[in-house]
Protein backbone atom coordinates (compact mmCIF):
# COMPACT_ATOMS: atom_id res chain seq x y z
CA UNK A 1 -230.21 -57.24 97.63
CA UNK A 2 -228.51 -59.71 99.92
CA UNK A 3 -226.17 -62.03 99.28
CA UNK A 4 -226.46 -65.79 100.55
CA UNK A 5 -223.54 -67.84 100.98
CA UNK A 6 -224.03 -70.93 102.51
CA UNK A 7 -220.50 -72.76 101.59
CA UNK A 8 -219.37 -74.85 104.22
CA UNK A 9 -215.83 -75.26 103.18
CA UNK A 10 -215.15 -71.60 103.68
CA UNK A 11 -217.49 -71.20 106.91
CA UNK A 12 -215.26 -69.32 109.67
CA UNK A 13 -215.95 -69.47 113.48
CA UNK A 14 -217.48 -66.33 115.33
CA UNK A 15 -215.36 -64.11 115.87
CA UNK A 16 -216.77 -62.49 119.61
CA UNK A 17 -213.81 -59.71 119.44
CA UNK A 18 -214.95 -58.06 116.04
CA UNK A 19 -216.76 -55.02 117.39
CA UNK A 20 -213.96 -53.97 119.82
CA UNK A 21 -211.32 -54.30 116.68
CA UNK A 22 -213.49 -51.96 115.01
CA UNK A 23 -213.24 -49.09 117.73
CA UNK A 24 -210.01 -49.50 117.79
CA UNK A 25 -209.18 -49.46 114.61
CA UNK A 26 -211.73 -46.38 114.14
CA UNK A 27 -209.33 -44.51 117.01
CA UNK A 28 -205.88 -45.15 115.01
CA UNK A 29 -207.07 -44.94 111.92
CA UNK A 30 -209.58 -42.64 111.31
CA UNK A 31 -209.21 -40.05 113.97
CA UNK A 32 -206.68 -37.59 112.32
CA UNK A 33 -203.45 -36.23 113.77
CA UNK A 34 -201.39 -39.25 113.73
CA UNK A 35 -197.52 -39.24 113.80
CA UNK A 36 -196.66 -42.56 111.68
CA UNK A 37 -194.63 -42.04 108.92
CA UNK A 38 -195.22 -43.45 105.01
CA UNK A 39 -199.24 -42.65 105.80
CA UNK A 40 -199.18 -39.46 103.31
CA UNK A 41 -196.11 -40.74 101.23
CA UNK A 42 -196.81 -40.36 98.00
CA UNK A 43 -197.63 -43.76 95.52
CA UNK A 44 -195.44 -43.57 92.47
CA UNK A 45 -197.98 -43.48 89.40
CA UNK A 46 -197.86 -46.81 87.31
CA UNK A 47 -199.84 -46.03 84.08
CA UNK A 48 -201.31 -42.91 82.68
CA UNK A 49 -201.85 -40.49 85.72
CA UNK A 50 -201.96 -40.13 89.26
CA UNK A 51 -204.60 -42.43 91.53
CA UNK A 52 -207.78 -40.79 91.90
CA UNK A 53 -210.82 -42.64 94.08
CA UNK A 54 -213.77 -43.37 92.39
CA UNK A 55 -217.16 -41.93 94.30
CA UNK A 56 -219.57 -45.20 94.88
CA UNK A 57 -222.62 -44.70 97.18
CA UNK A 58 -222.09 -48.29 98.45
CA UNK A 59 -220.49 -51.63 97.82
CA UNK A 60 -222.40 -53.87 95.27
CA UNK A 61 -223.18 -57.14 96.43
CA UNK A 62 -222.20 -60.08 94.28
CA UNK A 63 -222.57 -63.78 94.15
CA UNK A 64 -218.42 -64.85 93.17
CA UNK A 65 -215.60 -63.16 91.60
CA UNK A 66 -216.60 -64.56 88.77
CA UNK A 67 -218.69 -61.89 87.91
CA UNK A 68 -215.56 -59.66 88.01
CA UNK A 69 -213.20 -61.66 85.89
CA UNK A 70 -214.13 -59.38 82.56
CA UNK A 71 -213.54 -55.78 84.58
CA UNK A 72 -210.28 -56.44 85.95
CA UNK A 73 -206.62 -57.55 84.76
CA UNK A 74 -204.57 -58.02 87.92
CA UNK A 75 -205.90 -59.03 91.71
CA UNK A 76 -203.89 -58.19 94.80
CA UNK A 77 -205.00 -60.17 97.40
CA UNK A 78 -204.73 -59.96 101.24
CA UNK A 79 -204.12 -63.28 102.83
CA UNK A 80 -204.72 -63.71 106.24
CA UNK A 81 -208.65 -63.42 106.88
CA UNK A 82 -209.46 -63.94 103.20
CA UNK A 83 -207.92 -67.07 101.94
CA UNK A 84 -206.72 -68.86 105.85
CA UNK A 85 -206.93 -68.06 109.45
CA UNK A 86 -203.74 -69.04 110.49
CA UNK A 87 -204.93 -72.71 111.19
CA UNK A 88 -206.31 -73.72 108.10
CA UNK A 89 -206.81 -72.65 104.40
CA UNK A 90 -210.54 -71.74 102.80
CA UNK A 91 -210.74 -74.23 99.74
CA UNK A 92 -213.29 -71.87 98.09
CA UNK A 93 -211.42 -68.88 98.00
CA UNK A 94 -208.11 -70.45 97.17
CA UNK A 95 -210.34 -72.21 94.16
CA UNK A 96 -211.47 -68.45 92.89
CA UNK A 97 -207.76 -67.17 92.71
CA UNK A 98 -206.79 -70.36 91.29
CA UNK A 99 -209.51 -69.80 88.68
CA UNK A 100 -208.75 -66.42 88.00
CA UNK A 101 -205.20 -66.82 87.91
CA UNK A 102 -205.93 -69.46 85.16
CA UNK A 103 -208.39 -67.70 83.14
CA UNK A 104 -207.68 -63.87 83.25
CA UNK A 105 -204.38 -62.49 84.79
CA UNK A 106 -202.02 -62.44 87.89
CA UNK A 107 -203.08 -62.68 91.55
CA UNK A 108 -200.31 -60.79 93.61
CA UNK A 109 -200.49 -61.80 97.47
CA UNK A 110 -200.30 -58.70 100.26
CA UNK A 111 -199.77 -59.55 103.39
CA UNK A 112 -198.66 -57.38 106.27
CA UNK A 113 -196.88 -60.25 107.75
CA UNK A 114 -194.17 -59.00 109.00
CA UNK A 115 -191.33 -61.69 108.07
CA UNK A 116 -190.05 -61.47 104.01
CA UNK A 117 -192.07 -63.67 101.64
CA UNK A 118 -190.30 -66.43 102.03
CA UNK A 119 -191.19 -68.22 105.28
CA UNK A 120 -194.85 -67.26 104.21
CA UNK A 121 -194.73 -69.59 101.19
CA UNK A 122 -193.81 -71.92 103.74
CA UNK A 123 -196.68 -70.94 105.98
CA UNK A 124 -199.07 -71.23 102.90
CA UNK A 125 -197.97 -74.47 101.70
CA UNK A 126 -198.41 -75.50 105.07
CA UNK A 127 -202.15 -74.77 105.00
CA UNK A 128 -203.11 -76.10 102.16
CA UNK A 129 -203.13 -73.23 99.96
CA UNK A 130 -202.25 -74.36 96.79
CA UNK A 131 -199.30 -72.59 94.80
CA UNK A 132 -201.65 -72.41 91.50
CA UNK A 133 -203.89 -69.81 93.61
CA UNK A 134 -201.08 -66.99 93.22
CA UNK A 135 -198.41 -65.31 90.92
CA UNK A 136 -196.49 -63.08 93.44
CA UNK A 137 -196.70 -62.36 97.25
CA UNK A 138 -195.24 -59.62 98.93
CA UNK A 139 -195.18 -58.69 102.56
CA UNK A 140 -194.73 -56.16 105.09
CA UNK A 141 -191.49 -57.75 106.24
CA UNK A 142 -190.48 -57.40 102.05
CA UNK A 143 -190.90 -53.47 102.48
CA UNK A 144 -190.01 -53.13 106.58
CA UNK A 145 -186.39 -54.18 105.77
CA UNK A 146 -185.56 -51.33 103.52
CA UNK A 147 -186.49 -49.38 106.65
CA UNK A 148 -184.38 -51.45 108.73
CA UNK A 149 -181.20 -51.33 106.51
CA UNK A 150 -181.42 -47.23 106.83
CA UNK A 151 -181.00 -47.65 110.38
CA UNK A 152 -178.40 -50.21 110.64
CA UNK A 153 -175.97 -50.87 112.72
CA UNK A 154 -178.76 -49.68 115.53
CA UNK A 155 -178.57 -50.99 118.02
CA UNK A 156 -182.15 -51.88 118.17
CA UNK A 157 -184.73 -53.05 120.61
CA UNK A 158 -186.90 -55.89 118.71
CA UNK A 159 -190.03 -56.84 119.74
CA UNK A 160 -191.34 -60.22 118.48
CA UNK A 161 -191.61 -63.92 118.75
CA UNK A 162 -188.90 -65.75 117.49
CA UNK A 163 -190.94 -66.67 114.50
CA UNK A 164 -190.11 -63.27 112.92
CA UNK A 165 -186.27 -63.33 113.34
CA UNK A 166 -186.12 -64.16 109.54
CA UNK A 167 -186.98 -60.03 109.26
CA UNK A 168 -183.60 -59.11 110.32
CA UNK A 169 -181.46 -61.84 108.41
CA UNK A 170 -178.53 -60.39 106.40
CA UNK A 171 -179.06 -56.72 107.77
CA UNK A 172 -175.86 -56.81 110.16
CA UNK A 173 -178.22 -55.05 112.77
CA UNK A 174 -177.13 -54.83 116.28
CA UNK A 175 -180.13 -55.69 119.37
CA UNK A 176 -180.05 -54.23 122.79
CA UNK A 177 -182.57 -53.57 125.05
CA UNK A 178 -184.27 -50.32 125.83
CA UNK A 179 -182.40 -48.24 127.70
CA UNK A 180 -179.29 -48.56 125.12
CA UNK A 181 -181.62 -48.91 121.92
CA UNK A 182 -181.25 -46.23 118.91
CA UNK A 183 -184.70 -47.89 117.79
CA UNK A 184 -187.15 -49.85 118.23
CA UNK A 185 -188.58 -52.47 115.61
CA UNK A 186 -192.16 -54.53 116.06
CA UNK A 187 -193.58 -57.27 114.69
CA UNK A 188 -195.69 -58.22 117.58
CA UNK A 189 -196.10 -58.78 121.43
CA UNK A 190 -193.21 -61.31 122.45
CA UNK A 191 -196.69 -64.18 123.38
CA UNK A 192 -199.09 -62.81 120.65
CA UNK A 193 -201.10 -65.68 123.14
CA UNK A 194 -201.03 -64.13 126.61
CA UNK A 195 -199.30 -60.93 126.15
CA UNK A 196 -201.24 -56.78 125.67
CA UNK A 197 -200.29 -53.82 124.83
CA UNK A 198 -200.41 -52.32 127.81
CA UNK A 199 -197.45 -54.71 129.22
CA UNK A 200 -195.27 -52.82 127.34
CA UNK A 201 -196.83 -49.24 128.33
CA UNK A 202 -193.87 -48.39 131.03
CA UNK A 203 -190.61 -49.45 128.92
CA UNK A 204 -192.48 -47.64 125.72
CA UNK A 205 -192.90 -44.21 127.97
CA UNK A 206 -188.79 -44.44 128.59
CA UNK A 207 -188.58 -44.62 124.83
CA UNK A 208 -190.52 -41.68 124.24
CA UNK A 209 -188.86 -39.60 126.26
CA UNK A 210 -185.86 -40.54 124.98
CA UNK A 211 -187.10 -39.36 121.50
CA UNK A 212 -187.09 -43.16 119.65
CA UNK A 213 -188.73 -43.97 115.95
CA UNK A 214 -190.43 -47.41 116.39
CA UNK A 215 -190.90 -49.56 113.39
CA UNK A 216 -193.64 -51.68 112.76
CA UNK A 217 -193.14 -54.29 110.77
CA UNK A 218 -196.85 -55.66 110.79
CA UNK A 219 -199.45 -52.52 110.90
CA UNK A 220 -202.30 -54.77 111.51
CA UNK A 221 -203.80 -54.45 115.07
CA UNK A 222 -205.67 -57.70 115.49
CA UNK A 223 -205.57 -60.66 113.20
CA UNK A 224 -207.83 -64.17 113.57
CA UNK A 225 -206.33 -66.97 114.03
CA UNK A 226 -209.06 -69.85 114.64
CA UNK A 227 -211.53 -68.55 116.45
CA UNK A 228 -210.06 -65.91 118.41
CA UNK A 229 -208.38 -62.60 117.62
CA UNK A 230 -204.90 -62.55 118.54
CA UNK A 231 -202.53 -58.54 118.68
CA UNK A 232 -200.11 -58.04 116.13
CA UNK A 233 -197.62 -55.35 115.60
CA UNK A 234 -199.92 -52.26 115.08
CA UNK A 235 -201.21 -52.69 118.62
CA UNK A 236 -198.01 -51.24 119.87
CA UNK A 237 -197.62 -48.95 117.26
CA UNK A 238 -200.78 -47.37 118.59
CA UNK A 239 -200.18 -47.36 122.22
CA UNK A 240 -196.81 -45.97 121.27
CA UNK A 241 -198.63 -43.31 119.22
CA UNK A 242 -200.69 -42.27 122.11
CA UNK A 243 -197.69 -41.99 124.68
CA UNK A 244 -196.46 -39.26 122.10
CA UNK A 245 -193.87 -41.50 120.31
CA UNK A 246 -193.29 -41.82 116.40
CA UNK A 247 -194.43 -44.87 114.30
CA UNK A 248 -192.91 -45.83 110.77
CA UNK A 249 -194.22 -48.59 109.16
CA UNK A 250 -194.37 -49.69 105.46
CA UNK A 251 -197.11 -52.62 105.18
CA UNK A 252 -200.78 -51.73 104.36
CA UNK A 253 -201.97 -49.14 104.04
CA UNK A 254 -198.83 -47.55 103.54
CA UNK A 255 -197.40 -46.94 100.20
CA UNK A 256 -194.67 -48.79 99.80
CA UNK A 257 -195.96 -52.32 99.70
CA UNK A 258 -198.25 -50.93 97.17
CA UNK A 259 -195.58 -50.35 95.14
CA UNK A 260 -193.85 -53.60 95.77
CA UNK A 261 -196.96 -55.06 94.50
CA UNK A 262 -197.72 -53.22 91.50
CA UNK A 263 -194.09 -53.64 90.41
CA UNK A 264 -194.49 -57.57 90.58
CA UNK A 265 -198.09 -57.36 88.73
CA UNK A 266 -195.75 -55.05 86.33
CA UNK A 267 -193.35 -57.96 86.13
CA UNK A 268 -195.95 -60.31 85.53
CA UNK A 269 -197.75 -58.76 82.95
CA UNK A 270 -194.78 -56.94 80.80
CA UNK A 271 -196.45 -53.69 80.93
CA UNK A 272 -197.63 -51.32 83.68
CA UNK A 273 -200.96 -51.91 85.39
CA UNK A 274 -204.18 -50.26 84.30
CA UNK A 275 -204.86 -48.87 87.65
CA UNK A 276 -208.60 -48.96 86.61
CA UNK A 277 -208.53 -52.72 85.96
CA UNK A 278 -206.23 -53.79 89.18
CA UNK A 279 -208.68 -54.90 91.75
CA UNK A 280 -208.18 -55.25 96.06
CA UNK A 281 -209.49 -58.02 97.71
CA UNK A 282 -209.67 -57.41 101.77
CA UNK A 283 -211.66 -57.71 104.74
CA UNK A 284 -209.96 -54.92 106.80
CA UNK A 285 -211.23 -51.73 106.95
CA UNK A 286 -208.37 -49.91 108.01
CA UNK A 287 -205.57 -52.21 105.92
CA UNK A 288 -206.96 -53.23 102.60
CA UNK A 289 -209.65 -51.33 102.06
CA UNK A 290 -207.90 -47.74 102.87
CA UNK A 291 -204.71 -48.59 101.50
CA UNK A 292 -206.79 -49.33 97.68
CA UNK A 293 -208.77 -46.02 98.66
CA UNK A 294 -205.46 -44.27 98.72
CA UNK A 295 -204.40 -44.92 95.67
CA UNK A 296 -207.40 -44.94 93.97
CA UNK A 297 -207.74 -48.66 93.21
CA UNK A 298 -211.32 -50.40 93.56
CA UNK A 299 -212.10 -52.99 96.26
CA UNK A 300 -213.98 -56.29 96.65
CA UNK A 301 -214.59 -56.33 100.35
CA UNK A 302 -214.78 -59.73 101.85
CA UNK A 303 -217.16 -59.42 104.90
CA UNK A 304 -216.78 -62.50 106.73
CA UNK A 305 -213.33 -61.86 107.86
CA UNK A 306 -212.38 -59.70 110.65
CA UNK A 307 -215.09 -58.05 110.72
CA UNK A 308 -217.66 -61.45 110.35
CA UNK A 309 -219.42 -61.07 114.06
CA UNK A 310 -220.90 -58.06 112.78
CA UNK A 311 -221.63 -58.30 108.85
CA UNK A 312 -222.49 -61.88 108.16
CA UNK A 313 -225.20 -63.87 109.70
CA UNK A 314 -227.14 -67.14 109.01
CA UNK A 315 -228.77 -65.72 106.37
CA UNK A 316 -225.33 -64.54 104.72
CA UNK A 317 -224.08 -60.92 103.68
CA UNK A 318 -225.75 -57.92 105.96
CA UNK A 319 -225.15 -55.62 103.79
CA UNK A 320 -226.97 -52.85 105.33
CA UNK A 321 -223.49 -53.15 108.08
CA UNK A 322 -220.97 -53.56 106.02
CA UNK A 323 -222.71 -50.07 104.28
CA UNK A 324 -222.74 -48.49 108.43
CA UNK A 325 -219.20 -49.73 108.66
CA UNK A 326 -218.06 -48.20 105.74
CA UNK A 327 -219.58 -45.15 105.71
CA UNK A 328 -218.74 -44.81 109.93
CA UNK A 329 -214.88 -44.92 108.71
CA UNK A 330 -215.38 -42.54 105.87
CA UNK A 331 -214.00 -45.57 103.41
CA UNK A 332 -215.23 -46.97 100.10
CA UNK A 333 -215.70 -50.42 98.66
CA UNK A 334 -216.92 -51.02 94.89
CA UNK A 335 -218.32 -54.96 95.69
CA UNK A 336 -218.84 -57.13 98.72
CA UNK A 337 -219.81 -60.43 99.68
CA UNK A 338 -219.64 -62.90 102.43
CA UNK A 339 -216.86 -65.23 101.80
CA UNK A 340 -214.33 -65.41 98.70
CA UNK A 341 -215.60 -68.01 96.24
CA UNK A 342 -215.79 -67.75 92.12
């Protein structure tokens, strides 16, 4: 069965750059041996036993979340890709958060932005997305700065636009540049517009050899924004992976935002989360839907996201891909459709 979604308000542009994301997030990801720390750490258990993943075959297509409101208690929700693009908001899928918020339980935000939460709401509110389409949001910045206060004084060499410096506020962290650095911390090229990885390829070599962590504080190695795809911070992570170097990062799909997340749905609720009823809404592969594999939690994979060029046509959902893509990166999904709606 294929699912046809033929919303207009949530229609994305192509996205020409999707299958080259997907090789190279099938080289960090899935091919084994990699040196970043937090990958095998551990998820503290939240109710009644440790995560273990449910076998599926392949995702179940449906029409809206609405036919999941009666399976599940708590949503957490990746942002970027799902619910905006960085340019504008998708009414539809802010309406089914909004809905489910309203009618069933808390909708926790997870982001691997890497700036804390709080410039984020900005960001949202800026889009349009409206505050009744969440309870919570956490970030990767949220969990990167726990990282960041281990290390202070530094000095550090940060790598960014000046959008992120909210990241280091209040951590009394000292920046240099390379050659004097004790670390480095990411959150993206310095132009996310103009600038690759490779730029950095010669000052990252002097780092290894000098035997420097690098943080990331965004693990994500592409993200839309309109109709292009843009590097973020796990593009450098992975060309400093390759030169030998070591990678630490926190956001998804590394545990600790997990647990940032499942202690706000905790919050929220009163009670620890059924981990059975606590459902992951994504449309990366190696982000959302490995991070919820991890720990054992089930995911709705939203196709027409990052990975849109390849799994959703005129016709809608091609599911027979998004089963290929899934099955290529050894990853499992419970539902799919095109685009987020109720």
């Amino acid at each position: 069965m294929t699912t046809n979604h033929t919303n207009h308000t949530n229609k994305r542009p192509p996205r020409p750059l999707a299958l080259a994301a997907s090789f190279v997030w099938f080289v960090w990801f899935v091919v084994p041996n990699r040196t970043s720390d937090c990958y095998e750490r551990p998820l503290r258990r939240h109710a009644g036993g440790a995560f273990a993943v449910r076998t599926m075959t392949s995702p179940t297509p449906i029409a809206g979340l609405s036919e999941l409101a009666g399976r599940y208690d708590v949503l957490l929700c990746d942002v970027w890709g799902v619910i905006h693009n960085g340019r504008e908001s998708f009414p539809a899928a802010c309406a089914a958060l909004a809905r489910f918020r309203a009618e069933v339980g808390p909708v926790i935000l997870i982001s691997n932005a890497p700036r804390p939460h709080g410039p984020i709401v900005e960001q949202l509110d800026a889009l349009g997305v409206p505050r009744a389409a969440w309870s919570r949001l956490v970030t990767s910045g949220d969990a990167t700065r726990a990282l960041l206060a281990e290390r202070a004084p530094g000095p550090a060499w940060t790598i960014g636009p000046e959008r992120d410096e909210p990241l280091y506020a209040g951590l009394d962290l000292r920046r240099s540049g390379p050659e004097d650095a004790a670390f480095i911390c990411v959150t993206g090229p310095y132009d996310d517009e103009a600038d690759e990885p490779g730029d950095y390829r010669d000052r990252f070599v002097a780092c290894v050899a000098r035997g420097l962590d690098l943080i990331c504080a965004n693990p994500d190695i592409v993200v839309q924004r309109g109709d292009k795809l843009i590097y973020c911070g796990g593009a450098l992570a992975q060309l400093y992976e390759s030169l030998g170097g070591r990678a630490v990062m926190a956001g998804k799909p590394f545990a600790p935002i997990y647990e940032m997340a499942l202690d706000q749905a905790q919050a929220f609720l009163g009670r620890a989360p059924d981990p059975a009823r606590v459902l992951c809404i994504g449309d990366g592969l190696p982000t959302d839907v490995r991070g919820a594999n991890a720990r054992g939690l089930d995911v709705l994979f939203v196709a027409n996201g990052i990975h849109g060029g390849e799994t959703v046509g005129p016709d809608g959902l091609k599911l027979p891909i998004v089963q290929d893509l899934l099955r290529q990166e050894g990853l499992l999904a419970a539902w799919t459709l095109a685009d987020l709606v109720w």
